[in-house]
Every structure is written in structure tokens, then in C-alpha cells.
Protein backbone atom coordinates (compact mmCIF):
# COMPACT_ATOMS: atom_id res chain seq x y z
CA UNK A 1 115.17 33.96 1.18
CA UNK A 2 118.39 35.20 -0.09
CA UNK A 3 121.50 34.93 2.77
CA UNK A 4 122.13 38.38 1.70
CA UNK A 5 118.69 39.15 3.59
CA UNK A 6 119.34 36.99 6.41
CA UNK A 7 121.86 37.96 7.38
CA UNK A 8 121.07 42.07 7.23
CA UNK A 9 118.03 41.18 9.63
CA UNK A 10 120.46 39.55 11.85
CA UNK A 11 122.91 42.51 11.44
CA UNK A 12 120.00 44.52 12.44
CA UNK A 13 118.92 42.55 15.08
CA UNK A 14 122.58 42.90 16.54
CA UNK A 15 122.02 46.91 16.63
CA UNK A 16 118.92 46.86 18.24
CA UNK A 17 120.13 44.04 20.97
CA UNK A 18 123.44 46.55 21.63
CA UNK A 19 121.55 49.72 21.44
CA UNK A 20 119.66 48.05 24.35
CA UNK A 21 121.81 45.85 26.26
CA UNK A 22 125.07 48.31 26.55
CA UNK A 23 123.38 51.61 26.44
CA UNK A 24 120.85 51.37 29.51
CA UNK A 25 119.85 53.41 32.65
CA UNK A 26 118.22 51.51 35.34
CA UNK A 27 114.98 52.07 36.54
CA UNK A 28 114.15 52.08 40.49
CA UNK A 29 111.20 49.33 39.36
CA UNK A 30 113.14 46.84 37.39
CA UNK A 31 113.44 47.57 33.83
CA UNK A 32 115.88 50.48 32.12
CA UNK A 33 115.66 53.04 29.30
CA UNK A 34 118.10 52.45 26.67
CA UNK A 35 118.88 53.72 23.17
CA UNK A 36 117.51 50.21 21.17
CA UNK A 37 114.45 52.14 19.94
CA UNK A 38 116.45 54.48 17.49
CA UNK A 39 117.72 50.92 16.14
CA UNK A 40 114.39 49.71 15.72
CA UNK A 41 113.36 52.82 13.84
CA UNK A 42 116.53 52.63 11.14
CA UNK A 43 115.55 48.82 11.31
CA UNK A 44 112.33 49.74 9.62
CA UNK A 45 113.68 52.40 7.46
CA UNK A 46 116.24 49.81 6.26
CA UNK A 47 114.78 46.82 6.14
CA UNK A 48 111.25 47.60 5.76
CA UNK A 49 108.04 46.19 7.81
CA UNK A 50 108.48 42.47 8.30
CA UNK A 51 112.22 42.54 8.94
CA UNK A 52 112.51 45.50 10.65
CA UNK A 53 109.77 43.59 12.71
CA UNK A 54 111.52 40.67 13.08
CA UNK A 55 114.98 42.28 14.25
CA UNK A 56 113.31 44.52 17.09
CA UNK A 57 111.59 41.60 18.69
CA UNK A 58 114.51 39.61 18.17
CA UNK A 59 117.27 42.20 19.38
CA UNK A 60 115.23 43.82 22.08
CA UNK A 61 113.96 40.27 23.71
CA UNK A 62 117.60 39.14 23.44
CA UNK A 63 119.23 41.82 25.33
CA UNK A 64 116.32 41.29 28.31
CA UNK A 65 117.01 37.49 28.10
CA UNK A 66 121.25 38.13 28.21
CA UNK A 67 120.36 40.95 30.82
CA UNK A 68 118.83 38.60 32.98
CA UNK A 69 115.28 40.20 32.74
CA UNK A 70 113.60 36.80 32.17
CA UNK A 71 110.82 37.64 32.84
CA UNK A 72 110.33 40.53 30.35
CA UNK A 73 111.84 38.64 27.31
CA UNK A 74 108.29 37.42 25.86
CA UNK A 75 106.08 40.78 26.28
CA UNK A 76 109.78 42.95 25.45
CA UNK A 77 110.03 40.75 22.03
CA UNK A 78 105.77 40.87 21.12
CA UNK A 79 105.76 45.03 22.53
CA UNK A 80 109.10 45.78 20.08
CA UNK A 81 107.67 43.84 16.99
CA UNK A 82 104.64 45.74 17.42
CA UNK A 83 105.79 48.68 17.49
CA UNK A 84 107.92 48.41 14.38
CA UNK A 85 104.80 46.50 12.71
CA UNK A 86 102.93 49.51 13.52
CA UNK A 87 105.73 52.11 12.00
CA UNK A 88 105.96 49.82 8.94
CA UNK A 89 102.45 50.00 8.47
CA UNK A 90 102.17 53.76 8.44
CA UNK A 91 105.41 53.73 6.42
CA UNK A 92 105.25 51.81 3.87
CA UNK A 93 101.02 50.87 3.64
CA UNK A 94 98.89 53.92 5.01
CA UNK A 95 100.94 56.70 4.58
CA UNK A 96 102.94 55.66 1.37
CA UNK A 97 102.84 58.85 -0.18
CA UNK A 98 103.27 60.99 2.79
CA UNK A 99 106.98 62.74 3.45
CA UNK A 100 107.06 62.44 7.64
CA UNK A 101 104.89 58.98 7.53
CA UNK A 102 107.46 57.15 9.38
CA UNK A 103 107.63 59.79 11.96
CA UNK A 104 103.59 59.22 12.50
CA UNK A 105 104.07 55.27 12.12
CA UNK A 106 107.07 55.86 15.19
CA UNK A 107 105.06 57.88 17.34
CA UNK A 108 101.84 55.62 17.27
CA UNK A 109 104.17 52.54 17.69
CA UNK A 110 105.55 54.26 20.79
CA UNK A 111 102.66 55.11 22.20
CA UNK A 112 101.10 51.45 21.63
CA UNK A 113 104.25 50.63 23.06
CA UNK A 114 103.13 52.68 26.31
CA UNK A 115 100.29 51.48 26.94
CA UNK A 116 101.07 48.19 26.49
CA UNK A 117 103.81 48.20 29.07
CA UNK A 118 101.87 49.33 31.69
CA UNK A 119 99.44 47.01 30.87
CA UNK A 120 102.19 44.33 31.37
CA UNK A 121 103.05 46.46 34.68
CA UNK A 122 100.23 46.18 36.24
CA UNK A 123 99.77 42.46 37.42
CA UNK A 124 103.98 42.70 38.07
CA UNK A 125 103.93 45.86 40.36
CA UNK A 126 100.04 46.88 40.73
CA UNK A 127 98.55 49.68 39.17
CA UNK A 128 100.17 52.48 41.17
CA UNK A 129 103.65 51.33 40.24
CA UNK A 130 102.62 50.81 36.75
CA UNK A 131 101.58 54.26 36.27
CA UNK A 132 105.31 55.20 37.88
CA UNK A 133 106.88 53.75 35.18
CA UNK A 134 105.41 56.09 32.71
CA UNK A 135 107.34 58.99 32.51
CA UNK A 136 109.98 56.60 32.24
CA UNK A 137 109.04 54.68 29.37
CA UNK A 138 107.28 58.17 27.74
CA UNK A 139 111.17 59.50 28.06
CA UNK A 140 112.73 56.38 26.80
CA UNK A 141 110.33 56.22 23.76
CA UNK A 142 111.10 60.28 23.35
CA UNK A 143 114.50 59.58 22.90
CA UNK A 144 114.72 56.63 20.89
CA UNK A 145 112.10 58.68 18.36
CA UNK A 146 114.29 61.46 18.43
CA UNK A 147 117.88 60.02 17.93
CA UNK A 148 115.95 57.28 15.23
CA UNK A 149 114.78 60.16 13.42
CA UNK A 150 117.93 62.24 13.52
CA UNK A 151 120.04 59.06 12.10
CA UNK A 152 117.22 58.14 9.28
CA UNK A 153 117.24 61.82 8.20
CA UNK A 154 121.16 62.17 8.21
CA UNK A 155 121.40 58.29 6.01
CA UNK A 156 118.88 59.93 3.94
CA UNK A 157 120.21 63.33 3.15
CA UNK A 158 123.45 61.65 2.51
CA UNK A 159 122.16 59.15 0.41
CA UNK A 160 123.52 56.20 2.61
CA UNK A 161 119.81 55.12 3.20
CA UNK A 162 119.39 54.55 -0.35
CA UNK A 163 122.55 52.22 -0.44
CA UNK A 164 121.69 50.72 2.85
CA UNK A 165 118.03 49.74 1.55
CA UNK A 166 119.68 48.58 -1.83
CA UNK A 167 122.59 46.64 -0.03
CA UNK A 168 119.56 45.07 2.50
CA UNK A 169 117.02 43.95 0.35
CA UNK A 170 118.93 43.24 -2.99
């Protein structure tokens, strides 16, 4: 592996960690909404599946462990990866040849993401306060689509995606 490639995953993995760790809104249960998702989704965009993978799990779980969410370092790092995995996928696998198929690959990733969460939840705060959460994560997953797909379309009209993906995985 080329440092060249190293060391974009890492820059990557920087984005998502401060997209998550300085940009968050507490929730009354524990955890916060933040803006790391839109990283994640350029981190795919960029980088493609398997690093764009590996710098969500990376970043995200890094900005729970600094933020002193121990406990939600392990399922934050396994939830992110799979949900870029899943975008990846759909980008650059099942929906090749489709125009929006990262926009289908983010949505299912965030709504794996979802589910998955309050699957986690549920042993932490019991089913009821799982379900709580929700709205909260379905907001925080809203917005990180949103502003994700808002930068990726802007780098991509302007051609810097192009030079980003060149620059990334030359």
C-alpha cells in the first residue's frame, strides 16, 4: 500500500473524527448528533468502499473513545463501517451504472445504521428508551445525508471530486 493511500485514509479518518467530536448536540440519553456522517459519505465518494470503510469506523469510534463515550466506541466503529460498506456497495458494486447510486447506498446505510443502534439501545436503556432515541438518530442520519450529498455534488460539479479521487487513490 502506497503512503500516498495511507495517509488519505488517515486524512479522512481525521474529518470524520472532527465532524463528530467538535460538531455535536447532546442527547438527554447519552449519545449526540453530530455532522461526522456527511464525512463518512465524501469518505466513500473519495476514497471508495474499503477505505472509506475503514476511516468512518476509525474516525467515528475515535471521537466516542476521546469523548469519553467508552462504552459506545466498539458498536460506534462496527455501526459507521457498515454503513459506509453498505454505501460502497451500492456505489461502486450494485448500482455501478446508476447516476444517484450513492444516494440509495447512503440512505440504506443510514437506515441499517438505525436499526442497529437501537438494537445496541436496548439492553443499555430498555426498549422504551431505545425507541426515544429514534427521532434522534433518524434526524442525525437526515442531516449527515443531506449536507454529504450537498458537498459530493458541489466537489463533483466543480470537478474537485475528480482530483480528490485522483490525488487519493493514485
Amino acid at each position: 500500500m502506497k503512503t500516498r493511500t495511507v495517509t488519505a485514509t488517515a486524512l479522512m479518518a481525521a474529518l470524520v473524527f472532527a465532524g463528530t467530536y467538535f460538531f455535536k448536540i447532546p442527547s438527554p440519553f447519552g449519545g449526540y448528533a453530530h455532522l461526522g456522517d456527511c464525512m463518512i459519505i465524501l469518505g466513500v465518494c473519495v476514497l471508495g468502499m474499503t477505505r472509506g470503510m475503514l476511516a468512518a469506523a476509525i474516525g467515528a469510534g475515535l471521537a466516542d473513545l476521546l469523548g469519553g463515550y467508552m462504552i459506545w466506541v466498539l458498536p460506534t466503529a462496527a455501526i459507521k463501517g457498515i454503513w459506509a460498506l453498505l454505501m460502497g456497495l451500492f456505489m461502486y458494486k450494485l448500482m455501478r451504472e446508476v447516476r444517484f447510486g450513492w444516494l440509495a447506498g447512503a440512505v440504506t446505510g443510514g437506515l441499517v445504521q438505525i436499526v442497529l443502534y437501537t438494537l445496541v439501545k436496548i439492553p443499555l436503556y430498555g426498549q422504551y428508551g431505545a425507541v426515544a432515541e429514534i427521532p434522534l438518530l433518524a434526524g442525525q442520519t437526515v442531516c449527515g445525508i443531506v449536507f454529504g450529498s450537498v458537498l459530493y455534488l458541489m466537489f463533483e460539479k466543480s470537478s474537485i471530486l475528480g482530483k480528490l479521487r485522483t490525488l487519493c487513490r493514485g
